[in-house]
Protein backbone atom coordinates (compact mmCIF):
# COMPACT_ATOMS: atom_id res chain seq x y z
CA UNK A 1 44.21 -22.99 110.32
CA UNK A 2 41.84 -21.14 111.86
CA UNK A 3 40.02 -17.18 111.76
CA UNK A 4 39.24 -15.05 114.32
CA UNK A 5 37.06 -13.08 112.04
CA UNK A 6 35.35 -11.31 114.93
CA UNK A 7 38.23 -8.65 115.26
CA UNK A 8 38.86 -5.80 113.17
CA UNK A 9 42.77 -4.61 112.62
CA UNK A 10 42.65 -1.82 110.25
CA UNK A 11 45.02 1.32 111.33
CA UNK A 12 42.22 3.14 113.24
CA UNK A 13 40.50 0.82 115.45
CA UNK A 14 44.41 -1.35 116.26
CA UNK A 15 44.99 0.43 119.44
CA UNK A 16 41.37 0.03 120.93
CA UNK A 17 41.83 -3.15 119.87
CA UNK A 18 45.52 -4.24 121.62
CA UNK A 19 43.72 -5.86 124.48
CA UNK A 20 41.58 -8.12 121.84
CA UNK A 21 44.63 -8.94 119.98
CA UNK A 22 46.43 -9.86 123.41
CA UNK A 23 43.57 -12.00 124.32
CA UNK A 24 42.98 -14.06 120.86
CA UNK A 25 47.15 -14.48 121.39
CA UNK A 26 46.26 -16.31 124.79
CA UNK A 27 43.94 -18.44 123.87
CA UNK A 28 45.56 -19.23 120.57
CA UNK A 29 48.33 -20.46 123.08
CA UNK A 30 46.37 -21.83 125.75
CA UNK A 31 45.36 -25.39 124.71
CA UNK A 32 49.09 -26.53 124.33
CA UNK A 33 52.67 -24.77 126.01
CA UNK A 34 55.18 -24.82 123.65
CA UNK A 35 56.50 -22.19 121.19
CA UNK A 36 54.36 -19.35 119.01
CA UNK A 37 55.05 -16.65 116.80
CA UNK A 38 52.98 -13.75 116.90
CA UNK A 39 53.11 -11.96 113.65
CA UNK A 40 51.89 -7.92 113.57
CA UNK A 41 51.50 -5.07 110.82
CA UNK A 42 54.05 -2.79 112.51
CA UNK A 43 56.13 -1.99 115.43
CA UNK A 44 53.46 0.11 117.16
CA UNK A 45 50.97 -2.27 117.26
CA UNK A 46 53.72 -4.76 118.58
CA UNK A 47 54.41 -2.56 121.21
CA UNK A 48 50.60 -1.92 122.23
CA UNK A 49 49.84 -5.10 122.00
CA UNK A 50 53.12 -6.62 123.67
CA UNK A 51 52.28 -3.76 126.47
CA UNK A 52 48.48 -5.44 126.94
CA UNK A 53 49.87 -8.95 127.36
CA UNK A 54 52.90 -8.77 129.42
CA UNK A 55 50.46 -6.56 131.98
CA UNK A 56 47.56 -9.57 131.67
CA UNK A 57 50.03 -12.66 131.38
CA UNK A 58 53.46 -11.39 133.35
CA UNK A 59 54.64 -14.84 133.88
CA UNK A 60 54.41 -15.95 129.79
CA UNK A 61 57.91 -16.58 128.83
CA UNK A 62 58.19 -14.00 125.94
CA UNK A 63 60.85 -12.61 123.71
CA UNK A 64 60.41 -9.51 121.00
CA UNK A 65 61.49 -8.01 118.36
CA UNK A 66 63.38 -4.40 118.05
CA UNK A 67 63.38 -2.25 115.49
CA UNK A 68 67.12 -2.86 114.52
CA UNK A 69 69.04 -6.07 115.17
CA UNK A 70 71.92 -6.26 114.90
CA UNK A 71 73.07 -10.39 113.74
CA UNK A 72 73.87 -11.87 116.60
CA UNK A 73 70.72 -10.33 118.67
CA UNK A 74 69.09 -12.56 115.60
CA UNK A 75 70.28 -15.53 116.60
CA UNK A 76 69.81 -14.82 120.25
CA UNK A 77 66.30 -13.94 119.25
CA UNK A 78 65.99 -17.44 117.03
CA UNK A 79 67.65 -19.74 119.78
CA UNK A 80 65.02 -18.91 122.63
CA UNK A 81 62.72 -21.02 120.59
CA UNK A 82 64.48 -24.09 122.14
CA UNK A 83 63.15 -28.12 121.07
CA UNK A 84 61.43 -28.86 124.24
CA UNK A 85 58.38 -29.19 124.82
CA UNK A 86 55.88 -28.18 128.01
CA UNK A 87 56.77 -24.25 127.84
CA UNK A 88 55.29 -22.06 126.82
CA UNK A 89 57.32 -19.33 124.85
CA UNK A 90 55.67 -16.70 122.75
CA UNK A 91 57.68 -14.14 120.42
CA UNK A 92 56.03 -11.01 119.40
CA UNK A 93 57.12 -9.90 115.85
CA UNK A 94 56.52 -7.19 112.44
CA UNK A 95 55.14 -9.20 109.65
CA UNK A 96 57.31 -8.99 106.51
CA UNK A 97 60.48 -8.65 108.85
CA UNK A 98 63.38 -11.15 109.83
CA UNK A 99 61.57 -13.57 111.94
CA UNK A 100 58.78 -14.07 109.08
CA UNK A 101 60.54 -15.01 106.04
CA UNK A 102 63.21 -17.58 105.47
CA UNK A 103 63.60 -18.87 109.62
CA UNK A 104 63.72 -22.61 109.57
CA UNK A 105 62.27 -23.87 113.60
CA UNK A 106 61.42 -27.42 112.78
CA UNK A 107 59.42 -29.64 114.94
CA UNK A 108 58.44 -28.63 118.59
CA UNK A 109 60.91 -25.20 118.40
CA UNK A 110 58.07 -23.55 116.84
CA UNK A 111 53.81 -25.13 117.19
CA UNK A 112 51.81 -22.21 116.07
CA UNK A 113 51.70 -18.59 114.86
CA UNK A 114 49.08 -15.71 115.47
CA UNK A 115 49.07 -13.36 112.70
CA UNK A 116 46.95 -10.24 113.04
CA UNK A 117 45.81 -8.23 110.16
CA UNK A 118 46.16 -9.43 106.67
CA UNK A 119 49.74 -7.98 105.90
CA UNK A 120 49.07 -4.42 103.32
CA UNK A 121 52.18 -2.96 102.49
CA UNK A 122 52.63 0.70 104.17
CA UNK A 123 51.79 3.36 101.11
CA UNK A 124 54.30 3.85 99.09
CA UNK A 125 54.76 6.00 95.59
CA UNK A 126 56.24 2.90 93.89
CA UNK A 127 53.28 0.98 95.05
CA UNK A 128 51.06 3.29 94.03
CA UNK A 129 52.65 2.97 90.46
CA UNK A 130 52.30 -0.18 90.60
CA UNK A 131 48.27 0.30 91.06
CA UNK A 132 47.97 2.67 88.48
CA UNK A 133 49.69 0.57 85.68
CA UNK A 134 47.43 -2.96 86.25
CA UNK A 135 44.52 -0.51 87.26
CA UNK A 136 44.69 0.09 83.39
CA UNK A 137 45.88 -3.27 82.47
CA UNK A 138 42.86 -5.43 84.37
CA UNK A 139 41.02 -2.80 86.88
CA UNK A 140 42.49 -4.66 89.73
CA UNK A 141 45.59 -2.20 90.55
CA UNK A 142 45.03 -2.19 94.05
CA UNK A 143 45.23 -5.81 94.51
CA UNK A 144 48.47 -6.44 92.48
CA UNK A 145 50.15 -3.87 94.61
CA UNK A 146 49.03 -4.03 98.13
CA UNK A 147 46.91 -7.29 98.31
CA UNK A 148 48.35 -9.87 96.71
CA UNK A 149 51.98 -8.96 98.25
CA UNK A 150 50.54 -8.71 101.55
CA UNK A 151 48.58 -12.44 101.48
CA UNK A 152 52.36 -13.91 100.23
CA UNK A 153 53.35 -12.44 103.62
CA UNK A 154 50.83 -14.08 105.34
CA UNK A 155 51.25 -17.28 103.44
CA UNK A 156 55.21 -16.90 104.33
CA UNK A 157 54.43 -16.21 108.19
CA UNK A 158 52.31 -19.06 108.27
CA UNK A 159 54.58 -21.62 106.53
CA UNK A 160 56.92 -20.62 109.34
CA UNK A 161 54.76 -23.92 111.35
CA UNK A 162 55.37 -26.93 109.01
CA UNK A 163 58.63 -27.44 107.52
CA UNK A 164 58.96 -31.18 107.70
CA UNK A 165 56.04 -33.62 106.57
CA UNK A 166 55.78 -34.79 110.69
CA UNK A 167 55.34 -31.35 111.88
CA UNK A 168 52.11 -30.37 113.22
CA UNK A 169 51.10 -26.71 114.19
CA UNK A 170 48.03 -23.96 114.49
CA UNK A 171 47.95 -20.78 112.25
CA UNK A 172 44.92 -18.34 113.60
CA UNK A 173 44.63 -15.40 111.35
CA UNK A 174 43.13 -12.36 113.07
CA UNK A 175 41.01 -10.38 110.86
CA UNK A 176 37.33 -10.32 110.09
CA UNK A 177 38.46 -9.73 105.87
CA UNK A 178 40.04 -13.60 105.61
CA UNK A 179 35.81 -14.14 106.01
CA UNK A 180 35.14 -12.11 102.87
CA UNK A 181 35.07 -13.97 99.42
CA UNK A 182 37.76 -11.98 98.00
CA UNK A 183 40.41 -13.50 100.58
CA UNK A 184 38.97 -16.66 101.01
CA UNK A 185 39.42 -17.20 96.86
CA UNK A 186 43.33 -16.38 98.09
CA UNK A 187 43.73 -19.03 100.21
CA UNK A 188 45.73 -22.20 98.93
CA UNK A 189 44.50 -25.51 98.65
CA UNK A 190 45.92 -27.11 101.62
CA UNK A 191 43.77 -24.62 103.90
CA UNK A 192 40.92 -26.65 103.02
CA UNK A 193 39.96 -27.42 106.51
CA UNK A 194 39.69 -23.93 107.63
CA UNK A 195 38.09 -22.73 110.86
CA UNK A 196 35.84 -19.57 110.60
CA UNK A 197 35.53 -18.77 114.12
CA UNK A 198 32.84 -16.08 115.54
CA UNK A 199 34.21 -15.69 118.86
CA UNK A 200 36.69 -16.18 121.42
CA UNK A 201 35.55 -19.45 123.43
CA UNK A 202 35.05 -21.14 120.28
CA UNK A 203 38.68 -20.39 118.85
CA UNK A 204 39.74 -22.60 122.56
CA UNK A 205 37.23 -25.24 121.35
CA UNK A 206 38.36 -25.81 118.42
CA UNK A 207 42.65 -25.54 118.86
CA UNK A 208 41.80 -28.05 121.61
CA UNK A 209 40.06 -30.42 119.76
CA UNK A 210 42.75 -30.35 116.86
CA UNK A 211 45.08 -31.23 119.75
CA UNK A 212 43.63 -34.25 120.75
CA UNK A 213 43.16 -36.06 117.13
């Protein structure tokens, strides 16, 4: 697992950033073809970013996806992440959406995931209740309703890599707040190992030395 903490991916600086994001996707990518997930905070930065690649990299087997899918468009989606290996295949997705909860790609049909941002819920009126009520309770309403939800999505995106004990993978998290204490104390155990990375070269360093071991 490993954080680009460099980048910032709140609302107003995502577009300005798309190139960045496209860029920490390619050389999250780069030190080993096979297949990726790359997980965003909504559709429009999808599309920016999605735009910014396919211009840079127009030869990167990708596949994305749409606003509505229908079931079958699914499962077309799901079976482009064939078990080969030497390919590289990247598929650009919405965190919290069908490709980031509850798909099973064991083994080389899926080797790593890029997840930018750190996964807030939109604003909502029931989240807001939600805030109010443990705001009252333990002063920490807007954790319980936006934080906390959006690290389990995170946490579900990632475990998208390893779903038998012989799979290996790379997780890069794109977001300079996973380097604050408040979301490193959210982490799980098993992240232990945890790269904090301070810029781009050194995120290619280090994916290709876990490679080699």
């Amino acid at each position: 697992v490993a954080v680009a903490d460099y980048i910032n991916t709140r609302f107003d600086e995502r577009e300005s950033n798309a190139k960045r994001f496209a860029t920490v996707i390619a050389a999250s990518v780069t030190s080993r073809a096979g297949n990726y997930m790359a997980y965003f905070p909504s559709y429009q930065c999808l599309e920016q970013t999605y735009k910014a690649f396919s211009k840079k990299y127009p030869k990167v087997e990708t596949v994305v996806q749409k606003k509505y899918m229908s079931a079958s468009e699914r499962e077309e989606f799901l079976a482009a992440f064939k078990n080969d290996t030497g390919r590289l295949r990247i598929g650009f997705c919405v965190l919290g959406g069908s490709f980031s909860e509850g798909m099973d790609l064991p083994g080389s049909r899926l080797i790593g995931t890029v997840v930018v941002g750190v996964g807030l819920p939109g604003l909502s009126a029931e989240r807001n209740i939600i805030r109010d009520y443990y705001e009252t309770k333990s002063e920490s309403g807007y954790d319980y309703a936006y934080t906390y939800p959006g690290m389990n999505g995170i946490l579900q995106a990632a475990g998208r890599v390893i779903r038998r004990d012989t799979d290996r993978g790379v997780v890069v998290l794109v977001d300079d707040r996973y380097a604050t204490e408040k979301y490193r104390a959210l982490m799980p155990p098993h992240w232990e190992g945890i790269k904090f990375i301070p810029e781009l070269r050194d995120l290619q360093a280090q994916l290709m030395e876990f490679w080699k071991k």
